[in-house]
PDB file of N, CA and C in Angstrom:
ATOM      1  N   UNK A   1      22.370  -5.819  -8.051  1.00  0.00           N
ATOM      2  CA  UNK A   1      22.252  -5.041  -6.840  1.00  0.00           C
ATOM      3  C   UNK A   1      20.813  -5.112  -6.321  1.00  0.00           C
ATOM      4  N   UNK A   2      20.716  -5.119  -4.891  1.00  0.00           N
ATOM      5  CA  UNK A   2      19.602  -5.651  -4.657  1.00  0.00           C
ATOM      6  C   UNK A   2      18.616  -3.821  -4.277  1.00  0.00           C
ATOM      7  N   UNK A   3      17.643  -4.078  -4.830  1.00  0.00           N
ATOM      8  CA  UNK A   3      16.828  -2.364  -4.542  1.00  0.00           C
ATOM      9  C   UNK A   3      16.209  -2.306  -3.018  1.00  0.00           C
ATOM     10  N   UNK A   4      16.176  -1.391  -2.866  1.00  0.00           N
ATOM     11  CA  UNK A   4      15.647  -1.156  -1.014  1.00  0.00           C
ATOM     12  C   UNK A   4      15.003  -0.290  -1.413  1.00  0.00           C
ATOM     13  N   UNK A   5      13.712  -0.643  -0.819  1.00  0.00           N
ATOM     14  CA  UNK A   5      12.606   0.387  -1.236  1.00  0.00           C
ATOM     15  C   UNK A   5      12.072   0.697   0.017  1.00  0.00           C
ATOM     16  N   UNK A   6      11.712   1.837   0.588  1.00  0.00           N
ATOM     17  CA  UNK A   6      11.169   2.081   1.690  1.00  0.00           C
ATOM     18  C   UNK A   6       9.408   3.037   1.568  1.00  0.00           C
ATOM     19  N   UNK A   7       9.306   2.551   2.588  1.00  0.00           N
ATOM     20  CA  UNK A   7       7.272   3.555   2.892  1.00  0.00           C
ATOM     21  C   UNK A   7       7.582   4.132   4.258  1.00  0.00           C
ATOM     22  N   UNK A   8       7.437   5.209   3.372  1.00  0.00           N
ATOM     23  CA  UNK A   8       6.967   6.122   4.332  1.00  0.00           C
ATOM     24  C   UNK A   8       5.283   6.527   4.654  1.00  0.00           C
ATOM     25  N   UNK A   9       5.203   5.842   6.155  1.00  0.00           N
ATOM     26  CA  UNK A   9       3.427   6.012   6.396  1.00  0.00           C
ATOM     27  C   UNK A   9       3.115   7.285   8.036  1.00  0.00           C
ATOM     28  N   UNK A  10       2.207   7.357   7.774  1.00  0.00           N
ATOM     29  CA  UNK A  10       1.912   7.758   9.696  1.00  0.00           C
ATOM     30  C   UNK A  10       0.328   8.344   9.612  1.00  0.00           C
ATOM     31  N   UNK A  11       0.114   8.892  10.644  1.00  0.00           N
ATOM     32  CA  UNK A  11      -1.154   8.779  11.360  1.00  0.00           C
ATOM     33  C   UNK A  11      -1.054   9.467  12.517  1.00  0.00           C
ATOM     34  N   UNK A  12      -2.673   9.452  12.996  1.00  0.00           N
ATOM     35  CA  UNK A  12      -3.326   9.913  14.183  1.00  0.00           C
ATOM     36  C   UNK A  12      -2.406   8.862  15.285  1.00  0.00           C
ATOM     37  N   UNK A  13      -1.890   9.084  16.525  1.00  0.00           N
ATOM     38  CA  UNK A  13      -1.844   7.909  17.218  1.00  0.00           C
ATOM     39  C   UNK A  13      -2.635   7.839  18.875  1.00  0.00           C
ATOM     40  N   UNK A  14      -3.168   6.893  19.003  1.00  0.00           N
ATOM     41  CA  UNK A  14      -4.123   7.115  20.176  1.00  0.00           C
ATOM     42  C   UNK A  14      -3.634   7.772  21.942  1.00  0.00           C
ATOM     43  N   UNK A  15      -2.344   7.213  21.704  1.00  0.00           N
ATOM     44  CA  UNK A  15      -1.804   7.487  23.004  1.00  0.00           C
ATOM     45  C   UNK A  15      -0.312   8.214  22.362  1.00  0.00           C
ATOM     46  N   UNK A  16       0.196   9.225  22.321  1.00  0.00           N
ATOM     47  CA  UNK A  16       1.569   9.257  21.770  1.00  0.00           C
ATOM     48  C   UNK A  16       2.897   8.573  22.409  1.00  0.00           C
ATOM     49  N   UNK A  17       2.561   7.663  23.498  1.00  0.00           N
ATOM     50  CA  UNK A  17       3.400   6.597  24.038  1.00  0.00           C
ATOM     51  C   UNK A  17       3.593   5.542  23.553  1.00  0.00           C
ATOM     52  N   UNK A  18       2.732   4.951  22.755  1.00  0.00           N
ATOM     53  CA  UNK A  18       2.425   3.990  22.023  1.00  0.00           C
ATOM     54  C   UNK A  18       2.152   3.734  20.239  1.00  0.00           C
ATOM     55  N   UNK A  19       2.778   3.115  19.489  1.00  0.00           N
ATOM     56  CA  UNK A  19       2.733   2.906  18.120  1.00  0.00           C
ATOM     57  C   UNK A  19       1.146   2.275  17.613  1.00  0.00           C
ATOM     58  N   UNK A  20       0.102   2.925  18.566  1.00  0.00           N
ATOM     59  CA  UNK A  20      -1.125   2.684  18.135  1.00  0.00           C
ATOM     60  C   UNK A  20      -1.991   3.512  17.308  1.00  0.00           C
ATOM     61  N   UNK A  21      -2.742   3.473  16.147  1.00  0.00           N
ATOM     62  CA  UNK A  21      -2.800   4.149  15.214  1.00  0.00           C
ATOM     63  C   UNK A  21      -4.288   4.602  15.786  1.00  0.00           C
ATOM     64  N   UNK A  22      -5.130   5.563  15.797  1.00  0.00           N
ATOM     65  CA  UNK A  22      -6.283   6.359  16.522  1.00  0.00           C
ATOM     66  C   UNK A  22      -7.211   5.723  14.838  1.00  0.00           C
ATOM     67  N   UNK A  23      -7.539   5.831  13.708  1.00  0.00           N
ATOM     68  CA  UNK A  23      -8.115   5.107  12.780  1.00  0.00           C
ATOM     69  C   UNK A  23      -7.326   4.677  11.764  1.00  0.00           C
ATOM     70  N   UNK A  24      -7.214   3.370  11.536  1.00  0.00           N
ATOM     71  CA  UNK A  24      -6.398   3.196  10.279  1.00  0.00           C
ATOM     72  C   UNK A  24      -6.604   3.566   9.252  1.00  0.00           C
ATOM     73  N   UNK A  25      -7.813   3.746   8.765  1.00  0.00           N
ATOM     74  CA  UNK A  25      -8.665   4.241   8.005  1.00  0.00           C
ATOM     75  C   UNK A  25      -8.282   5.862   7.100  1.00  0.00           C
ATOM     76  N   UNK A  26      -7.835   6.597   8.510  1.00  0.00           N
ATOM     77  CA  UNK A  26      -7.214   7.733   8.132  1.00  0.00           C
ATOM     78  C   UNK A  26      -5.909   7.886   8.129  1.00  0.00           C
ATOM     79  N   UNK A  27      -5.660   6.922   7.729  1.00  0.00           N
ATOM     80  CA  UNK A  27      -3.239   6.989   7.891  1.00  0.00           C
ATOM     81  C   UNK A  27      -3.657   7.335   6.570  1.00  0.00           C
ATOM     82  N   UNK A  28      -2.382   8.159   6.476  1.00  0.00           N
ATOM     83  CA  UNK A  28      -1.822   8.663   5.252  1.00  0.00           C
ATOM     84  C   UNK A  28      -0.443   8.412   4.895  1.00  0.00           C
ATOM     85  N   UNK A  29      -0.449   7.909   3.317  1.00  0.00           N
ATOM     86  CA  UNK A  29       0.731   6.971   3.137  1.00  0.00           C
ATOM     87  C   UNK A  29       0.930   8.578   2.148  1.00  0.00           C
ATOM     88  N   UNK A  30       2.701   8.043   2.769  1.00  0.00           N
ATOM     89  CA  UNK A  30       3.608   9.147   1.904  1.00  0.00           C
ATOM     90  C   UNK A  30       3.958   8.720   0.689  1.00  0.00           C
ATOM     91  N   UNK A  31       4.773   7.631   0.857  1.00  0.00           N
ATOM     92  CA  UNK A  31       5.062   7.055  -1.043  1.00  0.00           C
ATOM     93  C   UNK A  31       6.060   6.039  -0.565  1.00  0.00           C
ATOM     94  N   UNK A  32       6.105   5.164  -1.681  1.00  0.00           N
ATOM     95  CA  UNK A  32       7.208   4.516  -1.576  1.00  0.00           C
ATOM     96  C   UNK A  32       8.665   5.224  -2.388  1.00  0.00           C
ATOM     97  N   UNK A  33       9.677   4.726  -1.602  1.00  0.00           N
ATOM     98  CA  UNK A  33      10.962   5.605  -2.335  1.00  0.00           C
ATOM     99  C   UNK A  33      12.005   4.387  -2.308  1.00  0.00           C
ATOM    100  N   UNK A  34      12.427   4.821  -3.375  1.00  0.00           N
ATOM    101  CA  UNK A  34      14.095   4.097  -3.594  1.00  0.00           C
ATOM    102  C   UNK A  34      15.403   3.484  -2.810  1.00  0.00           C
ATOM    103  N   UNK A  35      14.811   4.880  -2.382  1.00  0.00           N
ATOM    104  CA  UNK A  35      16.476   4.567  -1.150  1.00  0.00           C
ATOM    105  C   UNK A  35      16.470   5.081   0.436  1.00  0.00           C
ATOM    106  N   UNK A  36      16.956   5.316   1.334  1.00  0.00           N
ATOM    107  CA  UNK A  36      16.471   5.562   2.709  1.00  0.00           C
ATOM    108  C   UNK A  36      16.862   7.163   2.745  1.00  0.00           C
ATOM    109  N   UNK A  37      17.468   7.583   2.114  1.00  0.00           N
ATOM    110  CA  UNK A  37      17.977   9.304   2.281  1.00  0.00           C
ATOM    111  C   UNK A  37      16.601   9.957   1.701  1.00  0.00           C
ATOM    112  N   UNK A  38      15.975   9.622   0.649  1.00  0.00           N
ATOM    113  CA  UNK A  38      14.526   9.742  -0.304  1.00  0.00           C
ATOM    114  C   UNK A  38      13.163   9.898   0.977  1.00  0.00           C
ATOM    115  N   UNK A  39      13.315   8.876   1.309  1.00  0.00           N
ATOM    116  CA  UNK A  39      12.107   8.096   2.664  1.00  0.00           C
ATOM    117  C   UNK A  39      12.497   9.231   4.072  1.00  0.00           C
ATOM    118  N   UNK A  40      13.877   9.513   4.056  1.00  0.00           N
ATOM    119  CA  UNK A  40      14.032  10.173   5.433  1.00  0.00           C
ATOM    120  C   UNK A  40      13.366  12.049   4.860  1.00  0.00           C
ATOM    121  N   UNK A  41      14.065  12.044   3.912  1.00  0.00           N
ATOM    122  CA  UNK A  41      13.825  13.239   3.462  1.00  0.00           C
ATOM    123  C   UNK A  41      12.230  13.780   3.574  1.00  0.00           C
ATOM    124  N   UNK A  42      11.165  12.466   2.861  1.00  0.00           N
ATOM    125  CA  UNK A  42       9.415  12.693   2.599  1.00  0.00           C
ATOM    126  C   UNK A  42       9.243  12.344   4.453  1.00  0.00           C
ATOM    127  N   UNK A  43       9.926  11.787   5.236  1.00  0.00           N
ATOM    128  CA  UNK A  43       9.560  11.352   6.739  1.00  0.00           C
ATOM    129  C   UNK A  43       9.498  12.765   7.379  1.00  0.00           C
ATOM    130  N   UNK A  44      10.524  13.229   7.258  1.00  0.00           N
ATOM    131  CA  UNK A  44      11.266  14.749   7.649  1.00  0.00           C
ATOM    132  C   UNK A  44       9.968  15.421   7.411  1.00  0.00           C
ATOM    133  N   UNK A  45      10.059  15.704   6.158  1.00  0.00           N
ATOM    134  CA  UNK A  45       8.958  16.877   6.089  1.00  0.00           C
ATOM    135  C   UNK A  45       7.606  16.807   6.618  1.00  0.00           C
ATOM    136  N   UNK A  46       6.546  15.223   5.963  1.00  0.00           N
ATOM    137  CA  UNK A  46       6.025  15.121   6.668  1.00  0.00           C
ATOM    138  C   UNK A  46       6.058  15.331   8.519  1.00  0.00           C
ATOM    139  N   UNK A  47       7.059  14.887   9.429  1.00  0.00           N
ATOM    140  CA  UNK A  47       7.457  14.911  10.934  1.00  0.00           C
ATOM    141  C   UNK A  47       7.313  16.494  10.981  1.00  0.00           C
ATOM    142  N   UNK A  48       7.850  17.369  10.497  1.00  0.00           N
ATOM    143  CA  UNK A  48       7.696  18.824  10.405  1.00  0.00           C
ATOM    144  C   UNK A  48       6.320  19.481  10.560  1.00  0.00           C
ATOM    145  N   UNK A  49       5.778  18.916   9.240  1.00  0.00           N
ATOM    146  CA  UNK A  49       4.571  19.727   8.934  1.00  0.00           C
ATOM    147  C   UNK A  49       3.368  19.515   9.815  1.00  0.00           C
ATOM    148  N   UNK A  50       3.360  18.169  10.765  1.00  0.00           N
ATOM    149  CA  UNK A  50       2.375  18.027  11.669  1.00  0.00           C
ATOM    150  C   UNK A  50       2.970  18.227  13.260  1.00  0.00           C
ATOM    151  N   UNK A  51       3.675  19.056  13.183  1.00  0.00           N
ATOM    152  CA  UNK A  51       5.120  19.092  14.547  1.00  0.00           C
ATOM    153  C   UNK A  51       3.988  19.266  15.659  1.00  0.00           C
ATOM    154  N   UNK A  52       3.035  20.381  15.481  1.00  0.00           N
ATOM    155  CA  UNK A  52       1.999  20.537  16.574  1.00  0.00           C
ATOM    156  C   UNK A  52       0.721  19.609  16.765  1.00  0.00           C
ATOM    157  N   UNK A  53       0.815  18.897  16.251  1.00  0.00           N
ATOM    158  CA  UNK A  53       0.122  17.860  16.683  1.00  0.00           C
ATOM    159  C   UNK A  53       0.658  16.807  17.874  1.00  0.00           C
ATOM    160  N   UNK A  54       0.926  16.294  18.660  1.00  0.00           N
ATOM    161  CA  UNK A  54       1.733  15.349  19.278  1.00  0.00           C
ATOM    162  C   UNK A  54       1.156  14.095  19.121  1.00  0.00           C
ATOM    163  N   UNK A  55       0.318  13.828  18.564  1.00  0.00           N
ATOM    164  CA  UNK A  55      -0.035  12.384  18.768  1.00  0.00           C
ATOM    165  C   UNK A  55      -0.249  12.134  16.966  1.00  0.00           C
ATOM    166  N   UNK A  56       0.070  12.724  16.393  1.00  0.00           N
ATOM    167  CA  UNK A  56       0.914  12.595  14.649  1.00  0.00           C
ATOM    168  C   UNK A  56       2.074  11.910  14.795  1.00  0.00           C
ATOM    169  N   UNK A  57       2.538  10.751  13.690  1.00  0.00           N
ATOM    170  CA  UNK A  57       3.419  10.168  14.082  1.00  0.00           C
ATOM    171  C   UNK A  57       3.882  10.053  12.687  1.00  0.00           C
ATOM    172  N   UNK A  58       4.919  10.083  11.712  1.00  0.00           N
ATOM    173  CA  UNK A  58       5.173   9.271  11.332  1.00  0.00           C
ATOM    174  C   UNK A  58       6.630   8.314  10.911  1.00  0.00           C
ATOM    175  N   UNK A  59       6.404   7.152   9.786  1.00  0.00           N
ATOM    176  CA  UNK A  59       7.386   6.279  10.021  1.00  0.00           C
ATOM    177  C   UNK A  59       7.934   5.763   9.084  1.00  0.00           C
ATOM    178  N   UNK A  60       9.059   5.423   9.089  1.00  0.00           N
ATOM    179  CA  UNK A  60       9.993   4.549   7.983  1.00  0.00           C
ATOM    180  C   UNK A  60       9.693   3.199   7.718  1.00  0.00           C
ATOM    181  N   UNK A  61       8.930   2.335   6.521  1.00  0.00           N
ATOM    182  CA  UNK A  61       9.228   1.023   6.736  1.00  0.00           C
ATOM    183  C   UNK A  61      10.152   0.529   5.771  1.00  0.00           C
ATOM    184  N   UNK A  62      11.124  -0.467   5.903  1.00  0.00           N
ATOM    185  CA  UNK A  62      11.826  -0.948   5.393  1.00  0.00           C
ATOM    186  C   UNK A  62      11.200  -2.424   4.813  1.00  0.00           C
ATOM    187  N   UNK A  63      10.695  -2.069   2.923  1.00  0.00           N
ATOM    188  CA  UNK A  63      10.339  -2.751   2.778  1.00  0.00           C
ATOM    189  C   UNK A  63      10.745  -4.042   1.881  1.00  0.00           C
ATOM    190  N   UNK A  64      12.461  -3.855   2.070  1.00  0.00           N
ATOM    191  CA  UNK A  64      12.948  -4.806   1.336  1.00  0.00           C
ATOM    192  C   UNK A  64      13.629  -5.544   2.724  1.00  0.00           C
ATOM    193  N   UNK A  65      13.091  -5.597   3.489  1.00  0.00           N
ATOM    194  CA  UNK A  65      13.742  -6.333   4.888  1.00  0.00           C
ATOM    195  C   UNK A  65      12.253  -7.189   4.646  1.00  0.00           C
ATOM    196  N   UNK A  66      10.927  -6.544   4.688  1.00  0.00           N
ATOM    197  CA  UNK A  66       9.999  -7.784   4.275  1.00  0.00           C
ATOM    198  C   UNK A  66       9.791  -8.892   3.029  1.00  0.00           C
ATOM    199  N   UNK A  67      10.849  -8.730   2.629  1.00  0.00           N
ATOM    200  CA  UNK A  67      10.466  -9.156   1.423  1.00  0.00           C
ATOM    201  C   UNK A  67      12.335  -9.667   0.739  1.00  0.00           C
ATOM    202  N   UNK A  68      12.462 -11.015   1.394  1.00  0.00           N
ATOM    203  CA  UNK A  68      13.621 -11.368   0.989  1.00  0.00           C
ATOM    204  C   UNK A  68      13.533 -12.498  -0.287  1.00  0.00           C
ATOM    205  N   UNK A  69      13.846 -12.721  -1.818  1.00  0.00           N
ATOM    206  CA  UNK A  69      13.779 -13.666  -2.692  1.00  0.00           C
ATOM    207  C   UNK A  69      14.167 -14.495  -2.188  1.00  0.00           C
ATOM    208  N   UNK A  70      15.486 -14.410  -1.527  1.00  0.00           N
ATOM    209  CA  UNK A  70      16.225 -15.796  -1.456  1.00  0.00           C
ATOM    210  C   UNK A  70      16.047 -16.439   0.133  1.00  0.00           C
ATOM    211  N   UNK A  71      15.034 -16.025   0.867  1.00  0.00           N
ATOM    212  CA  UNK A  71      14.877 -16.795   2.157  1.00  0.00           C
ATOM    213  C   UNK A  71      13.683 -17.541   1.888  1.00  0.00           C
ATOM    214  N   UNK A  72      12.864 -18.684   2.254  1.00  0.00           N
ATOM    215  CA  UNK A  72      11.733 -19.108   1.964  1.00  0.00           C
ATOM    216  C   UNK A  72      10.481 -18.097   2.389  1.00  0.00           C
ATOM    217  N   UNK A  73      10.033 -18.545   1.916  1.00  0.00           N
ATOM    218  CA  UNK A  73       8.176 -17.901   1.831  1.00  0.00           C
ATOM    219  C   UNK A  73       7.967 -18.716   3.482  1.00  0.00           C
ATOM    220  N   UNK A  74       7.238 -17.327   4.239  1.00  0.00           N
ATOM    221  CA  UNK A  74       6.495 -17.327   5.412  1.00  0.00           C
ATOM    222  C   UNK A  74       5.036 -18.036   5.371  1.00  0.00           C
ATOM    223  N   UNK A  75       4.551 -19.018   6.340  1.00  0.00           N
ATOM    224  CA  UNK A  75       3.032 -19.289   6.142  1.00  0.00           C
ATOM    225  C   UNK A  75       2.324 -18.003   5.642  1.00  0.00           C
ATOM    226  N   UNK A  76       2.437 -16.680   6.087  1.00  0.00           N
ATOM    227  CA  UNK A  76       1.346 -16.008   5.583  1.00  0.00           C
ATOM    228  C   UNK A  76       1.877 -15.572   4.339  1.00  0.00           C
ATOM    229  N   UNK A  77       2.941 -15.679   3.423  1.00  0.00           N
ATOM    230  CA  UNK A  77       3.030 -15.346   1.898  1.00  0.00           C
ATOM    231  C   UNK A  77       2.598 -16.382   1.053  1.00  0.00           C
ATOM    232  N   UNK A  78       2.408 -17.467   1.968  1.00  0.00           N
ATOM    233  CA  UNK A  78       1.678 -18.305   0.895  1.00  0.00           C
ATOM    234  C   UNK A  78       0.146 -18.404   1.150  1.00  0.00           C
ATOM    235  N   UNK A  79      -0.909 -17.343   1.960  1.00  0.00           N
ATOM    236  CA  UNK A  79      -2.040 -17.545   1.960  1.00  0.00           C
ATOM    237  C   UNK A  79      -2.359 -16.386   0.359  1.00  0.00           C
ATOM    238  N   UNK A  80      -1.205 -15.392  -0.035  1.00  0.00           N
ATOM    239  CA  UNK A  80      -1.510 -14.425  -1.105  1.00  0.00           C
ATOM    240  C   UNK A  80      -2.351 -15.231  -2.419  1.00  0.00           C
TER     241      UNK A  80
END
């Protein structure tokens, strides 16, 4: 069975129209989790706890969609 692991990240964002991050420097990563109910759950709360902020964002990545064994390696996985 193949594992799906997801990150949950977010941040300051400069414009709240836009998926532009205000310092990368200061994103704050939630964790990586297991499964997407796990990731929605740490997304949730985090999305909650900064509700009054509007230009707080954060997001789901799906990080077994980057990262396939059985498709070939991308030019940039082979600069690692």
């Amino acid at each position: 069975m193949t594992q799906r692991l997801h990150l949950v990240f977010g941040g300051e964002l400069v414009d709240p129209t836009r998926n532009e991050f205000r310092d990368t420097s200061e994103m704050h990563v939630v964790g990586i989790f297991p499964n997407y109910a796990t990731a929605y759950d740490a997304w949730k709360a985090e999305a909650q706890r900064t509700v009054d902020n509007a230009h707080m964002r954060y997001f789901i990545a799906h990080i077994h969609r980057l990262m396939d064994e059985e498709s070939p390696s991308s030019s940039t996985q082979a600069l690692d």
